[in-house]
N, C-alpha and C. Protein backbone atom coordinates (compact mmCIF):
# COMPACT_ATOMS: atom_id res chain seq x y z
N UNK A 1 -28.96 -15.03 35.74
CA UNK A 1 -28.48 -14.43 34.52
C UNK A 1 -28.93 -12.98 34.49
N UNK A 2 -28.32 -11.81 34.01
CA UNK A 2 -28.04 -10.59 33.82
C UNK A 2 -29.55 -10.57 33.27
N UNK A 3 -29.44 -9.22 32.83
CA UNK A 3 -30.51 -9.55 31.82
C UNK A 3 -29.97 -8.81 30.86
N UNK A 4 -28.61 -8.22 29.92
CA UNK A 4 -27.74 -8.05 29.14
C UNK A 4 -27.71 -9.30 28.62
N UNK A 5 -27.05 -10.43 29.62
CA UNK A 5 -27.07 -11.95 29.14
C UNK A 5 -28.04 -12.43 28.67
N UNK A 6 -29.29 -12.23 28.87
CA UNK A 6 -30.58 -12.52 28.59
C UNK A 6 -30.94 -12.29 27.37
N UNK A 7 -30.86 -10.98 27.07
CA UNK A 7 -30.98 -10.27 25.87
C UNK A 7 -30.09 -10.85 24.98
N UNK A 8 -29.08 -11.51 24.95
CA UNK A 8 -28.35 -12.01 23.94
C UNK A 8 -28.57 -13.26 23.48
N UNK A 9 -29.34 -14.18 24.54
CA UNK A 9 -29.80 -15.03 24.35
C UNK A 9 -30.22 -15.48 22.66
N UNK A 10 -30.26 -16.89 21.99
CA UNK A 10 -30.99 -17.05 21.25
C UNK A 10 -32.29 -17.98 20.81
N UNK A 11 -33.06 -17.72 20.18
CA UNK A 11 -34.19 -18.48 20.01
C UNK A 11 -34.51 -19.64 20.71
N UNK A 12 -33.89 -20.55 20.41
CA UNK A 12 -33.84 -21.86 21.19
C UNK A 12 -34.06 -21.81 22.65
N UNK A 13 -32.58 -21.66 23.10
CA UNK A 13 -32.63 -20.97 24.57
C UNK A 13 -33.69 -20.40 25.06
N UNK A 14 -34.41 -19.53 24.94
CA UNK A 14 -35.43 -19.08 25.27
C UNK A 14 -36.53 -19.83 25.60
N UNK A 15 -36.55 -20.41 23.89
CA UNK A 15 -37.77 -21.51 24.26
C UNK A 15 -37.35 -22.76 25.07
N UNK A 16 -36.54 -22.93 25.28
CA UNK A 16 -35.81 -24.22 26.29
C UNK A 16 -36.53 -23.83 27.53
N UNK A 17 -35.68 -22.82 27.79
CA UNK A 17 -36.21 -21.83 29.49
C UNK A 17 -37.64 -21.59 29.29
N UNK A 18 -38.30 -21.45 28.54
CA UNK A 18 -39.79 -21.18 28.81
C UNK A 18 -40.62 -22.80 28.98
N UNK A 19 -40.27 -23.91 28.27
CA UNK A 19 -40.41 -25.07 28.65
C UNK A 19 -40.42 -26.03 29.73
N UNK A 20 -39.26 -25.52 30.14
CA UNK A 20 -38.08 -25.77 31.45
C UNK A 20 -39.30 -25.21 32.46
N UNK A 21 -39.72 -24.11 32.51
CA UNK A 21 -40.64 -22.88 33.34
C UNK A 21 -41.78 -23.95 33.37
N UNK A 22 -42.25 -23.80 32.30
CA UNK A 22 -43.66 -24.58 32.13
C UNK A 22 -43.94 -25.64 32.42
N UNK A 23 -42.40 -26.72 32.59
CA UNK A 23 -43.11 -28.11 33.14
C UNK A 23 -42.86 -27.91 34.39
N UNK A 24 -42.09 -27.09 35.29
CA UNK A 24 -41.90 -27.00 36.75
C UNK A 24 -43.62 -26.45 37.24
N UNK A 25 -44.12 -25.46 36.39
CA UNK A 25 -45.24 -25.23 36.85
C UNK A 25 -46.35 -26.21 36.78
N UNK A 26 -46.12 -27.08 35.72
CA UNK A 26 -47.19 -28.13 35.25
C UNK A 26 -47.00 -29.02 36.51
N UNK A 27 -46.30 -29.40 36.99
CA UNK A 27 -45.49 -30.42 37.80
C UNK A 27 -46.36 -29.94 39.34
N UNK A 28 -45.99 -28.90 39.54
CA UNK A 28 -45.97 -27.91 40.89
C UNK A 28 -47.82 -27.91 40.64
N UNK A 29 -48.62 -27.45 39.34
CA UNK A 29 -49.90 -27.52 39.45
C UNK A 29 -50.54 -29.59 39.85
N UNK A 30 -49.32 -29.94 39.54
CA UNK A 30 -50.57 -32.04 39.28
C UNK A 30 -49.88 -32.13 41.07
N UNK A 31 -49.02 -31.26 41.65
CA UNK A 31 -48.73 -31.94 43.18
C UNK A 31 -50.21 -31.21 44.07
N UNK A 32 -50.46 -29.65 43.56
CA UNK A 32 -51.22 -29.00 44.26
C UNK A 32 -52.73 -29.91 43.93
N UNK A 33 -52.76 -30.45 42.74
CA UNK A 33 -54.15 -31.14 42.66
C UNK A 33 -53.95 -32.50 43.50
N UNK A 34 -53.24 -33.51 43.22
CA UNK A 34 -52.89 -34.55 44.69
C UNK A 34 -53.36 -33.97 45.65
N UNK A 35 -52.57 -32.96 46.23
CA UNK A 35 -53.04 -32.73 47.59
C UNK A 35 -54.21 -32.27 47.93
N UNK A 36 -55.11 -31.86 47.07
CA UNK A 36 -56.17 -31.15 46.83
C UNK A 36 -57.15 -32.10 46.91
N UNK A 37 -57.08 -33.17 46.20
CA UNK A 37 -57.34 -34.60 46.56
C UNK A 37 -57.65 -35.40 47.93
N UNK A 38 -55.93 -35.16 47.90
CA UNK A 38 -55.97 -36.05 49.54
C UNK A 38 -56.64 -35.45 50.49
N UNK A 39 -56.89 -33.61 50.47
CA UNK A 39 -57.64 -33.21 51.25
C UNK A 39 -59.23 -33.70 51.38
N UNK A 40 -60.10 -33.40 50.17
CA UNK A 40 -60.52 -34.03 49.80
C UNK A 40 -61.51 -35.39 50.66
N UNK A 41 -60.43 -35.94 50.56
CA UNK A 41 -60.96 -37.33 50.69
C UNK A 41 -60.58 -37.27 52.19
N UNK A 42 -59.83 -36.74 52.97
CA UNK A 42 -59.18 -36.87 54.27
C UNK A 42 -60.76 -35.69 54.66
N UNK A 43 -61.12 -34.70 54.27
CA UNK A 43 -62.29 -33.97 54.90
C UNK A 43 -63.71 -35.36 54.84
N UNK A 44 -64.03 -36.02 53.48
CA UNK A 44 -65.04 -37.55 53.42
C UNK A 44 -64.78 -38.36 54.43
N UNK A 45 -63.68 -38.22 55.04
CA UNK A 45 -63.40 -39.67 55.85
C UNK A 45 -63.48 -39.22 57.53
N UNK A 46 -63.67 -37.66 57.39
CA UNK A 46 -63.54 -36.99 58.73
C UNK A 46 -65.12 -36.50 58.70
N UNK A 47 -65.57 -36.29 57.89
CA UNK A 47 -67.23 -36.24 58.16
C UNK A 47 -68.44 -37.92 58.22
N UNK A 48 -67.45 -38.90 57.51
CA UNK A 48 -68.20 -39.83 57.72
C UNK A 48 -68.01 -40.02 58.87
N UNK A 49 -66.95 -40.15 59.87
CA UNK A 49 -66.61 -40.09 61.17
C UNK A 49 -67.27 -39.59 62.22
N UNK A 50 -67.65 -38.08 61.56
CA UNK A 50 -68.53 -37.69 62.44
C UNK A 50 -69.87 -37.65 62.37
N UNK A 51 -70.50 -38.33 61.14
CA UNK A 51 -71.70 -38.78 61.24
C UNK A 51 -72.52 -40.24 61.76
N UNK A 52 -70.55 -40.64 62.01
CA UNK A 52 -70.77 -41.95 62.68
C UNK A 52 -70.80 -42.07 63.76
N UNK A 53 -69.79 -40.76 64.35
CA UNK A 53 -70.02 -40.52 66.04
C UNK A 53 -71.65 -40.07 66.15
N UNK A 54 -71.92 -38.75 65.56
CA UNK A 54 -73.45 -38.64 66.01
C UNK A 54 -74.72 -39.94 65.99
N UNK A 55 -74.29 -40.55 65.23
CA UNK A 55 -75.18 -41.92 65.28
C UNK A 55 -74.98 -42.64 65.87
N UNK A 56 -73.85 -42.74 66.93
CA UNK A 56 -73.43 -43.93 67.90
C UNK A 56 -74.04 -43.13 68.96
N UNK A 57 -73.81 -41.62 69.25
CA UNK A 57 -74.27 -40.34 70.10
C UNK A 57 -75.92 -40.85 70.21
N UNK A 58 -76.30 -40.47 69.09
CA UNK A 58 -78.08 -40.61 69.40
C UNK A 58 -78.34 -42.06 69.55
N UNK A 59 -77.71 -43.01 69.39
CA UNK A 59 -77.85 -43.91 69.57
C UNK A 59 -78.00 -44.47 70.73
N UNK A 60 -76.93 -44.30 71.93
CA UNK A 60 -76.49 -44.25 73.30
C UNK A 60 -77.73 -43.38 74.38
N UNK A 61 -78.09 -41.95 73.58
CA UNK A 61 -78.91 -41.32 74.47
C UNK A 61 -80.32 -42.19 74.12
N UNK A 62 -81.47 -42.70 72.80
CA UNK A 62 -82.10 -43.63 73.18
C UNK A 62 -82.11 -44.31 73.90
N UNK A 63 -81.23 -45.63 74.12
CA UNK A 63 -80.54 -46.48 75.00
C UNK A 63 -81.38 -46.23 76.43
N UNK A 64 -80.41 -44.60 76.36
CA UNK A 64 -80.61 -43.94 78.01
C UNK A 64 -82.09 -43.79 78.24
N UNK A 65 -82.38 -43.09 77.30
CA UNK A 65 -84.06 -42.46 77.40
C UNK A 65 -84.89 -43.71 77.55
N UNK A 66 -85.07 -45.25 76.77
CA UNK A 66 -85.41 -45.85 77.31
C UNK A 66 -85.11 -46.64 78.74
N UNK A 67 -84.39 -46.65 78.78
CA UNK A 67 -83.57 -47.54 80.34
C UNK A 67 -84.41 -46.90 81.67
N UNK A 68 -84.64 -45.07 81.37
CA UNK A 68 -85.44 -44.43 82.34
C UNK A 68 -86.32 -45.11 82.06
N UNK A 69 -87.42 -44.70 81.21
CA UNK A 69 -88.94 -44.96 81.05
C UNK A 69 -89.11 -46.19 81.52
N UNK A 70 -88.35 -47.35 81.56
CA UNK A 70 -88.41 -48.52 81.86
C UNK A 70 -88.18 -48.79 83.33
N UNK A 71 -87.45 -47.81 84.00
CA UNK A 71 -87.41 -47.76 85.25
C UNK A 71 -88.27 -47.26 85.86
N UNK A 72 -88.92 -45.94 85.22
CA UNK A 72 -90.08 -45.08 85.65
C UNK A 72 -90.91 -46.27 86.06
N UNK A 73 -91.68 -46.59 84.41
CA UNK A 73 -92.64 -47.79 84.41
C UNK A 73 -92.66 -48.90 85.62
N UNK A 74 -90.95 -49.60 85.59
CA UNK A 74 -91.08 -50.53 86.98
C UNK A 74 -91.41 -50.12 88.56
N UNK A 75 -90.94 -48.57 88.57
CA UNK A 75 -91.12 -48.43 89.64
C UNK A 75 -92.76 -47.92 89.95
N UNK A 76 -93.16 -47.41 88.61
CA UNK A 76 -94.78 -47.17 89.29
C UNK A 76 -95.86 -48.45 89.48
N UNK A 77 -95.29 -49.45 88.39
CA UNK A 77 -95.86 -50.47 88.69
C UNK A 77 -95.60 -51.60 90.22
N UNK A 78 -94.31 -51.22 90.49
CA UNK A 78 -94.25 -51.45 91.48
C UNK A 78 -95.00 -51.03 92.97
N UNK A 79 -95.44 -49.71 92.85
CA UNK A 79 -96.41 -48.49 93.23
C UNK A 79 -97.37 -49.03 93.65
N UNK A 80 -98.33 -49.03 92.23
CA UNK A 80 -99.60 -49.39 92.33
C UNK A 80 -99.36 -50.66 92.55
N UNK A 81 -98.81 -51.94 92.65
CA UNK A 81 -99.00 -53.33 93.50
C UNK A 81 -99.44 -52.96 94.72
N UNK A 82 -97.84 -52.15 95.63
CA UNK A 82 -98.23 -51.89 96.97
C UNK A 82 -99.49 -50.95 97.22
N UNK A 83 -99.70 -49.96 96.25
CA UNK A 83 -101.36 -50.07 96.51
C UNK A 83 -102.20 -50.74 96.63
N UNK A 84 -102.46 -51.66 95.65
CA UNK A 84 -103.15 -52.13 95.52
C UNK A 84 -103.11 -53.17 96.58
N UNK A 85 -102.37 -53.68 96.95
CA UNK A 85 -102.29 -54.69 98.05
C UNK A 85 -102.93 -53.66 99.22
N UNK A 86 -102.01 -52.72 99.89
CA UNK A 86 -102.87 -51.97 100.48
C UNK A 86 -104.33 -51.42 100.95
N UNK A 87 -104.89 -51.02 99.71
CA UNK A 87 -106.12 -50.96 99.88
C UNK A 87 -106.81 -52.29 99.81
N UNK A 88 -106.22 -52.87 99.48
CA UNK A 88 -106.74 -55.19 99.86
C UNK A 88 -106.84 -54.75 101.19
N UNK A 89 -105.60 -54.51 101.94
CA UNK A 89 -105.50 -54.89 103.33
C UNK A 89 -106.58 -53.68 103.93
N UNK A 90 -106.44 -52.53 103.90
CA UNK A 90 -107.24 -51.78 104.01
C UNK A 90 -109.22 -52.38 104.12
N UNK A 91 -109.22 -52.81 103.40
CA UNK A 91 -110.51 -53.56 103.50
C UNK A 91 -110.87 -54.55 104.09
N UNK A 92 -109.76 -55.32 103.95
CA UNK A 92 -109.88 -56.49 104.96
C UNK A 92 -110.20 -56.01 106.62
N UNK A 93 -109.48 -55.15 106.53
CA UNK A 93 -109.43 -54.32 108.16
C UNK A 93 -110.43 -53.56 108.52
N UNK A 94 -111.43 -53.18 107.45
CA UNK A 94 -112.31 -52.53 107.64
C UNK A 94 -113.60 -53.55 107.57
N UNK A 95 -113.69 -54.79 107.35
CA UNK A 95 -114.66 -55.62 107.02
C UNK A 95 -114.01 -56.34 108.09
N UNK A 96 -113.30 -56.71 108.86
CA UNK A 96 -112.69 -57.27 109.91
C UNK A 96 -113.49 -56.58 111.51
N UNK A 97 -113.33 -54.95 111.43
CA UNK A 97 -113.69 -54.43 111.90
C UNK A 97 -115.46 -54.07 111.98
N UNK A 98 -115.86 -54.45 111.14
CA UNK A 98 -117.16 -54.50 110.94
C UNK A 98 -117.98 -55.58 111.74
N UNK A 99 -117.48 -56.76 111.33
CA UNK A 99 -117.42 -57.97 111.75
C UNK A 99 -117.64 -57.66 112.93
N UNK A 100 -116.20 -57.41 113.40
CA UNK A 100 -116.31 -57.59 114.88
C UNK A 100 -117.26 -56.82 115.68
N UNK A 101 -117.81 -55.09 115.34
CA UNK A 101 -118.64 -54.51 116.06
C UNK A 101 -120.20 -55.27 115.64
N UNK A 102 -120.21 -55.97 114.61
CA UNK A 102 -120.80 -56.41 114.79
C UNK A 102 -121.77 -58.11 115.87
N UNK A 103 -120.51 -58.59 115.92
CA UNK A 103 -120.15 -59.94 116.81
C UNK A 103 -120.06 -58.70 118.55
N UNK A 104 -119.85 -57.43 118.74
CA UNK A 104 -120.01 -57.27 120.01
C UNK A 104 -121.81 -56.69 120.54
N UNK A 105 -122.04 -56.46 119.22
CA UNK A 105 -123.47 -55.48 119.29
C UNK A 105 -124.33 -57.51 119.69
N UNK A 106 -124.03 -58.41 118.87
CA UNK A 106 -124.91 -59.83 119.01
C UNK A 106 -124.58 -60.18 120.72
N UNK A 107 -123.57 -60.26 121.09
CA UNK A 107 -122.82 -60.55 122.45
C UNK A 107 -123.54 -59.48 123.61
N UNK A 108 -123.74 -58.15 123.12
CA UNK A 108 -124.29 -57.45 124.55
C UNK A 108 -125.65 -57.47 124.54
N UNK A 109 -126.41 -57.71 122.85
CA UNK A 109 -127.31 -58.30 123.43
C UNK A 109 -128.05 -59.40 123.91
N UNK A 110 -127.09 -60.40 123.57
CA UNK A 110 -127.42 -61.62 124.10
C UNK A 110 -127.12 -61.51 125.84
N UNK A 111 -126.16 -60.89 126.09
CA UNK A 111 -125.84 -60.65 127.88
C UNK A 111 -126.49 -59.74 128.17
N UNK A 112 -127.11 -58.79 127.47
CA UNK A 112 -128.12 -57.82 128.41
C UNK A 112 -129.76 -58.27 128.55
């Protein structure tokens, strides 16, 4: 409309069109709050997500961190066995050896 046409307009009309205006904006403001909403709740559902990944995350690397230590642990204990057996045998061989210089020192002098 002109705005000659406009100007001729009367009372009513006017306020019709300013009504008309006002609920398209009222309308256009309750869609922008919906979505404002759905954002909203779509950002809650994307951070619980990712506080659920980081907790499955730290969760998994414990897991890991123990699984080492537990391997560490088996394998040093495994370690010190074969030490320890070791220095068993170690002694045995050295008290074996004892033994015996001793059983040759009784023998040469019994033959000398």
């Amino acid at each position: 409309m002109d705005s000659e046409n406009r100007n001729k307009r009367d009372l009513p009309e006017v306020v019709a069109d300013i009504l008309i205006t006002l609920d398209k904006v009222q309308q256009t403001q309750e869609r922008m709050q919906q979505t404002q909403e759905r954002m909203q709740q779509t950002q809650e559902r994307m951070q619980e997500r990712m506080d659920e990944g980081f907790t499955r995350m730290e969760s998994a690397f414990n897991n890991m961190t123990t699984a080492v230590l537990d391997a560490m642990n088996r394998q040093t204990a495994r370690y010190d066995t074969v030490q320890t057996k070791q220095t068993g045998q170690d002694t045995e061989v050295r008290e074996l050896r004892e033994r015996l210089e001793n059983l040759e020192k009784v023998v040469y002098k019994k033959a000398g």
